[in-house]
C-alpha atoms as a PDB file:
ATOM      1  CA  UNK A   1     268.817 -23.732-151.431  1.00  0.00           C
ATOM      2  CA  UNK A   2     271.809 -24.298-153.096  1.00  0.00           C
ATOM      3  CA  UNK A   3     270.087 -24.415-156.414  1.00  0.00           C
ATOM      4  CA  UNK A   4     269.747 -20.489-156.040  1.00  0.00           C
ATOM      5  CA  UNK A   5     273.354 -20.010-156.164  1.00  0.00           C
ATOM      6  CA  UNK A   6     274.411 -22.039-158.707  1.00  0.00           C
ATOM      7  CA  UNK A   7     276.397 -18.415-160.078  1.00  0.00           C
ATOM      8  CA  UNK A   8     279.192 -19.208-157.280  1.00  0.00           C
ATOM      9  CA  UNK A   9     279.902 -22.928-159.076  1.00  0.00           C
ATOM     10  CA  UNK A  10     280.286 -20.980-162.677  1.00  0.00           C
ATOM     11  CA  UNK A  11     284.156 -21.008-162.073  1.00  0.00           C
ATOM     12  CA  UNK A  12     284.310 -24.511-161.268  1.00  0.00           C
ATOM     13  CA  UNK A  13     282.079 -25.481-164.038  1.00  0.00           C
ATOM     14  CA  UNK A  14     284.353 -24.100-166.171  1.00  0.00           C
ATOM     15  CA  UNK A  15     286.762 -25.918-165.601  1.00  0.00           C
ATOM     16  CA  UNK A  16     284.858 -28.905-165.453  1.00  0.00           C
ATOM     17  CA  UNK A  17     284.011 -27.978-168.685  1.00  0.00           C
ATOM     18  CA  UNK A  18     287.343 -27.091-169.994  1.00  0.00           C
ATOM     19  CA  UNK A  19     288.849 -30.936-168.972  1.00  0.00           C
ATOM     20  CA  UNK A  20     285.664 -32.890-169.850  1.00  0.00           C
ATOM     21  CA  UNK A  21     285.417 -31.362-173.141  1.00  0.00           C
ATOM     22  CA  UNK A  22     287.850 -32.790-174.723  1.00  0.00           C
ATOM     23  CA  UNK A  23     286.576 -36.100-174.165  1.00  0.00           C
ATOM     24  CA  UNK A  24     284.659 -37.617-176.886  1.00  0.00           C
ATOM     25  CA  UNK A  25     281.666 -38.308-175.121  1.00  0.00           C
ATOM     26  CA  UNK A  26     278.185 -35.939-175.363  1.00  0.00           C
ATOM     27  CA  UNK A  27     276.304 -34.372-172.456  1.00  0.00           C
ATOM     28  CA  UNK A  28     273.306 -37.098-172.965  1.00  0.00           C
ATOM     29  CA  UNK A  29     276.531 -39.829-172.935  1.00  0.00           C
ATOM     30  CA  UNK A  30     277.636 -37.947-169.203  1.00  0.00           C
ATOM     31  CA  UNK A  31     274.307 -38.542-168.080  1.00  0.00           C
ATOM     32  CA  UNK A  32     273.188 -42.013-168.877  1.00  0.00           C
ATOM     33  CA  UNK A  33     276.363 -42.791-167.406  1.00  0.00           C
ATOM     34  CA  UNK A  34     275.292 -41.317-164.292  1.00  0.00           C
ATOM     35  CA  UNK A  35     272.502 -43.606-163.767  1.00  0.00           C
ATOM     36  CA  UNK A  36     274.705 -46.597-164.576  1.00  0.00           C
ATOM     37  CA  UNK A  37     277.096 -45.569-162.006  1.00  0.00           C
ATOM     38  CA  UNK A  38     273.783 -45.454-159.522  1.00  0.00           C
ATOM     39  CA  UNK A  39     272.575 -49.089-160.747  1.00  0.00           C
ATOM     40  CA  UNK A  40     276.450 -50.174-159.429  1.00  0.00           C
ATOM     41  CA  UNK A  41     276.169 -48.041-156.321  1.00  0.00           C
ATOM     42  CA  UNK A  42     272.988 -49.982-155.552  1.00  0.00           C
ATOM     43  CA  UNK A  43     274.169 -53.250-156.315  1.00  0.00           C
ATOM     44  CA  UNK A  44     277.293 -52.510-154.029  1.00  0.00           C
ATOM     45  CA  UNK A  45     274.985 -51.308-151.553  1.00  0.00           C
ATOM     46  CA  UNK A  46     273.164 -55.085-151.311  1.00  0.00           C
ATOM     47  CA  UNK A  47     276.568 -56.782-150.555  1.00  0.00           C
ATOM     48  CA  UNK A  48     276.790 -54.666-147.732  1.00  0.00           C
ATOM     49  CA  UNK A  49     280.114 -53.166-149.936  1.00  0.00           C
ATOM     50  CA  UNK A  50     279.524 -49.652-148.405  1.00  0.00           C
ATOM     51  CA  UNK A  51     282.932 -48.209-148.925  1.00  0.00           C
ATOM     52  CA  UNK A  52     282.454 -48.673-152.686  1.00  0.00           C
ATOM     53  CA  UNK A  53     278.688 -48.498-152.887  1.00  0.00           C
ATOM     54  CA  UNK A  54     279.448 -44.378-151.991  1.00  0.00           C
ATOM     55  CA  UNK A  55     282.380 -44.377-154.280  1.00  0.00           C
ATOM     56  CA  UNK A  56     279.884 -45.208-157.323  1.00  0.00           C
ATOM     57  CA  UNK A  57     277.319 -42.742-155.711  1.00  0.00           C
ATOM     58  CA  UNK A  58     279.943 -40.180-155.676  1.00  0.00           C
ATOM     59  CA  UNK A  59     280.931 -40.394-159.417  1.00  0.00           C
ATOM     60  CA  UNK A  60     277.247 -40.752-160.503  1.00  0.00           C
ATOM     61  CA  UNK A  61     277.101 -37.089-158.742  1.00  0.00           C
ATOM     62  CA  UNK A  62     280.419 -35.927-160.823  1.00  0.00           C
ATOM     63  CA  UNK A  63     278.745 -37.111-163.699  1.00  0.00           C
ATOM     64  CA  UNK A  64     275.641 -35.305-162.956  1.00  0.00           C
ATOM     65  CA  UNK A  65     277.300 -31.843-162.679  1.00  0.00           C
ATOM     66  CA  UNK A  66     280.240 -32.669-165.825  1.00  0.00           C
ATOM     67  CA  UNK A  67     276.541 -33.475-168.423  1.00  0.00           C
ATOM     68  CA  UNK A  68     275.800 -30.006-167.557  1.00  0.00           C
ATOM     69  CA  UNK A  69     278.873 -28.595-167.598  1.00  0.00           C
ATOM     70  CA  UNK A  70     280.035 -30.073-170.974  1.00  0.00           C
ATOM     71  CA  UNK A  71     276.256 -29.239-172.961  1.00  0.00           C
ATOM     72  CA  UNK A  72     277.289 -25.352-171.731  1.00  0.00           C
ATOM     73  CA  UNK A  73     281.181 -25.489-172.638  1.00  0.00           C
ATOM     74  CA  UNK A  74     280.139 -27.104-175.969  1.00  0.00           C
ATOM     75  CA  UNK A  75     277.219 -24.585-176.966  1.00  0.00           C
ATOM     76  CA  UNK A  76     274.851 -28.125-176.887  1.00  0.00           C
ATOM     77  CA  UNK A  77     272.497 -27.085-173.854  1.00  0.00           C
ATOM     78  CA  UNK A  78     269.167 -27.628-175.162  1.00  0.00           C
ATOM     79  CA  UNK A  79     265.248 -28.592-173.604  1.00  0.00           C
ATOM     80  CA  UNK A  80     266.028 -32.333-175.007  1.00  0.00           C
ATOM     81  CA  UNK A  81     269.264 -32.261-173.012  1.00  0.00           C
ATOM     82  CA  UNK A  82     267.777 -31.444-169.797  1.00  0.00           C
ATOM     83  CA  UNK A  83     264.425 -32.922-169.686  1.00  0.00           C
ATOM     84  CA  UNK A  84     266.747 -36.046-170.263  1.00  0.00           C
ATOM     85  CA  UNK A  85     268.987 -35.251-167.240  1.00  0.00           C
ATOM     86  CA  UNK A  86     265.701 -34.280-164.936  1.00  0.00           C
ATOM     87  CA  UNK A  87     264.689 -37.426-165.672  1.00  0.00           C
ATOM     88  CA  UNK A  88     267.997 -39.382-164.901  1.00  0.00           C
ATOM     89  CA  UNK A  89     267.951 -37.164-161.601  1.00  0.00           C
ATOM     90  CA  UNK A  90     264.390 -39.045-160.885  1.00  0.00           C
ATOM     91  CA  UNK A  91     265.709 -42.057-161.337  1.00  0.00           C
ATOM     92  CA  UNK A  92     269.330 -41.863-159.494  1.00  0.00           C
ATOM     93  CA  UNK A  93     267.630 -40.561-155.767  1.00  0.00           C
ATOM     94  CA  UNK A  94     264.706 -43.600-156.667  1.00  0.00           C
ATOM     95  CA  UNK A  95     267.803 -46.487-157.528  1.00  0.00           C
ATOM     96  CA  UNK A  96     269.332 -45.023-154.383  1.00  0.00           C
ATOM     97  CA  UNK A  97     266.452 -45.184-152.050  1.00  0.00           C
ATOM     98  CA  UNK A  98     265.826 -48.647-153.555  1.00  0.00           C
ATOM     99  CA  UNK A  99     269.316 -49.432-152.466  1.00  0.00           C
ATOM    100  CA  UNK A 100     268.695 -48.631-148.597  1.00  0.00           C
ATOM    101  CA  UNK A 101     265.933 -51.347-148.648  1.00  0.00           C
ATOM    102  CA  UNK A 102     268.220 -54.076-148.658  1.00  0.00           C
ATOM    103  CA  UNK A 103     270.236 -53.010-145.559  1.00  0.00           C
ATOM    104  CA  UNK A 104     267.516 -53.787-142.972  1.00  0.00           C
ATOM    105  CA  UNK A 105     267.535 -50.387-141.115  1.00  0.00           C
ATOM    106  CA  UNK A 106     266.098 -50.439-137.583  1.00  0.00           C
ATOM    107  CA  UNK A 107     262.828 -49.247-136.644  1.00  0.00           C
ATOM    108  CA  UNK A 108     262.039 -45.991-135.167  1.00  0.00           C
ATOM    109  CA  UNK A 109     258.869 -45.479-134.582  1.00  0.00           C
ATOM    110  CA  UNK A 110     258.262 -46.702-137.656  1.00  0.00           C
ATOM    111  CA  UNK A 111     259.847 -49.512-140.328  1.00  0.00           C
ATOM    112  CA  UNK A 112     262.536 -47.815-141.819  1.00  0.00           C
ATOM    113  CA  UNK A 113     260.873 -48.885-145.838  1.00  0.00           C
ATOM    114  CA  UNK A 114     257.867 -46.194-144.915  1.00  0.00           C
ATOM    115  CA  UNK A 115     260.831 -43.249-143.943  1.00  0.00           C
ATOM    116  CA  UNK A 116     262.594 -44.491-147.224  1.00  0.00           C
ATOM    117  CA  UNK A 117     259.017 -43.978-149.142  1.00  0.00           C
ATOM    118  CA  UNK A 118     258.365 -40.619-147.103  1.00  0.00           C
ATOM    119  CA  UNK A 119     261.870 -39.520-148.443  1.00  0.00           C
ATOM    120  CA  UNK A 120     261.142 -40.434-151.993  1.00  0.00           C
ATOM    121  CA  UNK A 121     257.251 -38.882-152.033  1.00  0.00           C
ATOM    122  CA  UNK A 122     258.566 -35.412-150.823  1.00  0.00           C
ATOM    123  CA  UNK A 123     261.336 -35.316-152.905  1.00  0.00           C
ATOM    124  CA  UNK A 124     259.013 -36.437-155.958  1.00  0.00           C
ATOM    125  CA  UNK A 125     256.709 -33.731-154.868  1.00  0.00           C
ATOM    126  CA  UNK A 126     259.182 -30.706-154.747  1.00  0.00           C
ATOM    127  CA  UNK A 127     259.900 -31.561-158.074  1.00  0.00           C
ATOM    128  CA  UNK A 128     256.479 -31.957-159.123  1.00  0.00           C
ATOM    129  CA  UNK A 129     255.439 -28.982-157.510  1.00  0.00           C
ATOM    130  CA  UNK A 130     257.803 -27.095-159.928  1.00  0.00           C
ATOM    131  CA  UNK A 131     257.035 -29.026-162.819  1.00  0.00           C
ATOM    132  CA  UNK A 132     253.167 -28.539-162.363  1.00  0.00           C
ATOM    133  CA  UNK A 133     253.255 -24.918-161.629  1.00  0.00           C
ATOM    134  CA  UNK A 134     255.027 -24.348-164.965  1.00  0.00           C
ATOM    135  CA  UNK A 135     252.697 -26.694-166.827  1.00  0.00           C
ATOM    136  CA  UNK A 136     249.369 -24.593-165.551  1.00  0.00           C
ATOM    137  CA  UNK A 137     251.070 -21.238-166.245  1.00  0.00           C
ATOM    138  CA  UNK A 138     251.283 -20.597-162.303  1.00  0.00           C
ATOM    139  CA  UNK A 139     254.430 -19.261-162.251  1.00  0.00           C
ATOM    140  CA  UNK A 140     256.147 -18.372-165.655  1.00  0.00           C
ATOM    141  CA  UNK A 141     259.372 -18.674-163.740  1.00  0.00           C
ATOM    142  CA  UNK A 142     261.438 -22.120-162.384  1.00  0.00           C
ATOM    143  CA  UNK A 143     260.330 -22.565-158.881  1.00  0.00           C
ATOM    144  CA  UNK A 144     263.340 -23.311-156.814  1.00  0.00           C
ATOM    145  CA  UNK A 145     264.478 -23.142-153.121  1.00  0.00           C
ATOM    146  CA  UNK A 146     263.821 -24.875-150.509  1.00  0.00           C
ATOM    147  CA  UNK A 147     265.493 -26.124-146.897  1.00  0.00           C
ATOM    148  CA  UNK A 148     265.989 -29.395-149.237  1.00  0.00           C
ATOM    149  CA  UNK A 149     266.460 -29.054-152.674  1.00  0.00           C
ATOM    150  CA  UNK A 150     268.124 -31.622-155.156  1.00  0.00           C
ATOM    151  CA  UNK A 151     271.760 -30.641-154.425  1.00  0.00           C
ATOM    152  CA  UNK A 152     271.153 -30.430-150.400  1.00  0.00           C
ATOM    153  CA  UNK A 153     269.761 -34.408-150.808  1.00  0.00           C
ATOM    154  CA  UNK A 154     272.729 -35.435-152.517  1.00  0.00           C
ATOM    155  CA  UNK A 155     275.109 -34.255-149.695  1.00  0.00           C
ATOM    156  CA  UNK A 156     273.150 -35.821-147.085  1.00  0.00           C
ATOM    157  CA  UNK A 157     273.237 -39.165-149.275  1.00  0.00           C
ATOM    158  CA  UNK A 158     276.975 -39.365-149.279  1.00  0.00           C
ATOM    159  CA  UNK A 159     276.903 -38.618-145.982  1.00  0.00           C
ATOM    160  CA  UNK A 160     274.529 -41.123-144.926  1.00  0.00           C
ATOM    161  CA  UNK A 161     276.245 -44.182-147.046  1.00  0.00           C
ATOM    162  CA  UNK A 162     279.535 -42.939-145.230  1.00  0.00           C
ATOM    163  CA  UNK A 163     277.856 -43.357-141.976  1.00  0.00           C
ATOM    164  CA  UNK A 164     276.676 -46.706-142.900  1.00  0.00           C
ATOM    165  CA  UNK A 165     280.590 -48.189-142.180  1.00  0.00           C
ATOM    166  CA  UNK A 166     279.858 -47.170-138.628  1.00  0.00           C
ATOM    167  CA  UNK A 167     276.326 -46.844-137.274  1.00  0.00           C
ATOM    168  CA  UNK A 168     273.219 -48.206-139.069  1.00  0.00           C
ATOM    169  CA  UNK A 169     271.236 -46.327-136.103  1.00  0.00           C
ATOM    170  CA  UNK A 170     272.481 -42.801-136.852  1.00  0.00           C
ATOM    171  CA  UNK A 171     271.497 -43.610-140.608  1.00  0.00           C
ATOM    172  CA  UNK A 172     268.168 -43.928-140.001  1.00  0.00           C
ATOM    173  CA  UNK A 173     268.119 -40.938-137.746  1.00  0.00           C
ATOM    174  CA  UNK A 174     269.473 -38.710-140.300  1.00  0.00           C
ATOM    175  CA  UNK A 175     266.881 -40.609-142.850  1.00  0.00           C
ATOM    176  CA  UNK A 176     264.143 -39.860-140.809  1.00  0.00           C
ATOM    177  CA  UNK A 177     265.450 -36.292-140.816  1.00  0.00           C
ATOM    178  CA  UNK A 178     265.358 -36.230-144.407  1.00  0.00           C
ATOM    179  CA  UNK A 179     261.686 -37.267-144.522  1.00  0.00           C
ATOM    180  CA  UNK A 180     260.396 -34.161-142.288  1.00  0.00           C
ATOM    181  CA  UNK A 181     262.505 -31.923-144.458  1.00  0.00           C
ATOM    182  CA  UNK A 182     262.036 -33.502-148.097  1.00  0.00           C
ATOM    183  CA  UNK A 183     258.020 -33.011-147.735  1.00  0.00           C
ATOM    184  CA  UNK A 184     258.725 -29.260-145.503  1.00  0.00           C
ATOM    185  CA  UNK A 185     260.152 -27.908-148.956  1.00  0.00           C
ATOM    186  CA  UNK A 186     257.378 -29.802-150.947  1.00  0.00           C
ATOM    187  CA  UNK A 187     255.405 -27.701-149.458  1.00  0.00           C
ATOM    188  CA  UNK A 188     257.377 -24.604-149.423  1.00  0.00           C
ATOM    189  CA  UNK A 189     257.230 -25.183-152.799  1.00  0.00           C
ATOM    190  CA  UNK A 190     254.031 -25.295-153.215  1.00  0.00           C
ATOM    191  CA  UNK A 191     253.055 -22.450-151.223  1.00  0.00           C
ATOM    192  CA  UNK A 192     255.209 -19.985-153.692  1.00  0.00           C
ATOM    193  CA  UNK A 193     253.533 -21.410-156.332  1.00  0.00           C
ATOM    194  CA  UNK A 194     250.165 -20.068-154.724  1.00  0.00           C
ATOM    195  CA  UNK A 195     251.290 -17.043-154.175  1.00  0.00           C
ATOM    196  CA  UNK A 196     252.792 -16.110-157.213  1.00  0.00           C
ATOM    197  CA  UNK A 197     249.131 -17.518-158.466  1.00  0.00           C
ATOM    198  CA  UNK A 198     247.874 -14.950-155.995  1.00  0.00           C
ATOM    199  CA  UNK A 199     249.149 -12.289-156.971  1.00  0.00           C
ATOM    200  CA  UNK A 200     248.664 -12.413-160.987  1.00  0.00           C
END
């Protein structure tokens, strides 16, 4: 949802823009740097170094909203630009879900490695769904919205590697959670697609 109000962060992106732009580095530069703060997160994350594991996750999101940001403050936004940062998006929530393997969550029904998978097919499959309806001329505008777009994930991320200092349990609750919801906008996704289809 939040991705359909991304007019109420234009002020702060501003002056995002207005700090990071001064810095000699390019939007593409912002976001490979993103995934290299991920790769650290992750590597954190299999020491059991939780406190800084979500400090690296943290920056990698900074970095992911500065790339943006910068490309607009610097007239540089461009189809290379962000095809290259929905890409790095792919693979920051993947390294990240890759990370919670290695911490041996409890099982809940089921292992916790086939949540983790659920998590990562829905949210592959939101974005999918919008990538696909563009690609078949479904919908000749971005499909977005959602209970659990990209930006609601990322908040649920930082607070699940916070939890993970105090209760591996409530983790994989709130993991689970994710799951349901992840494939529930899939599929709200999907189903605007078809109707838009519909009613062409």
């Amino acid at each position: 949802m939040l991705d359909l109000h991304r007019d109420k962060f234009a002020g702060l992106e501003k002056t995002v823009a207005g700090i990071f732009c001064r810095l000699p580095l390019s939007p593409n530069q912002y976001t490979v740097l993103s995934v290299l703060m991920i790769i650290a997160c992750v590597v954190f994350m299999m020491f059991g170094a939780y406190p800084a594991a979500l400090v690296f996750f943290l920056v990698a999101g900074m970095l992911d909203f500065i790339d943006g940001a910068v490309a607009r403050g610097r007239m540089m936004a461009s189809p290379r630009g962000a095809y290259l940062d929905t890409i790095a998006d792919r693979y920051v929530e993947a390294l990240l879900l890759m990370g919670f393997l290695f911490i041996g969550l409890p099982d809940v029904i089921f292992p916790g490695n086939i949540w983790l998978f659920l998590i990562l097919f829905g949210s592959t499959m939101t974005t999918y769904a919008k990538a696909a309806a563009s690609e078949k001329k479904i919908s000749h505008r971005e499909l977005k919205g959602g209970l659990m777009s990209r930006g609601e994930r990322m908040i649920i991320y930082a607070g699940a590697l916070l939890i993970l200092n105090f209760n591996w349990v409530w983790v994989t609750y709130i993991l689970i959670g994710l799951a349901f919801l992840t494939n529930i906008t899939a599929f709200q996704r999907i189903a605007s697609a078809l109707k838009i289809e519909k009613k062409q």
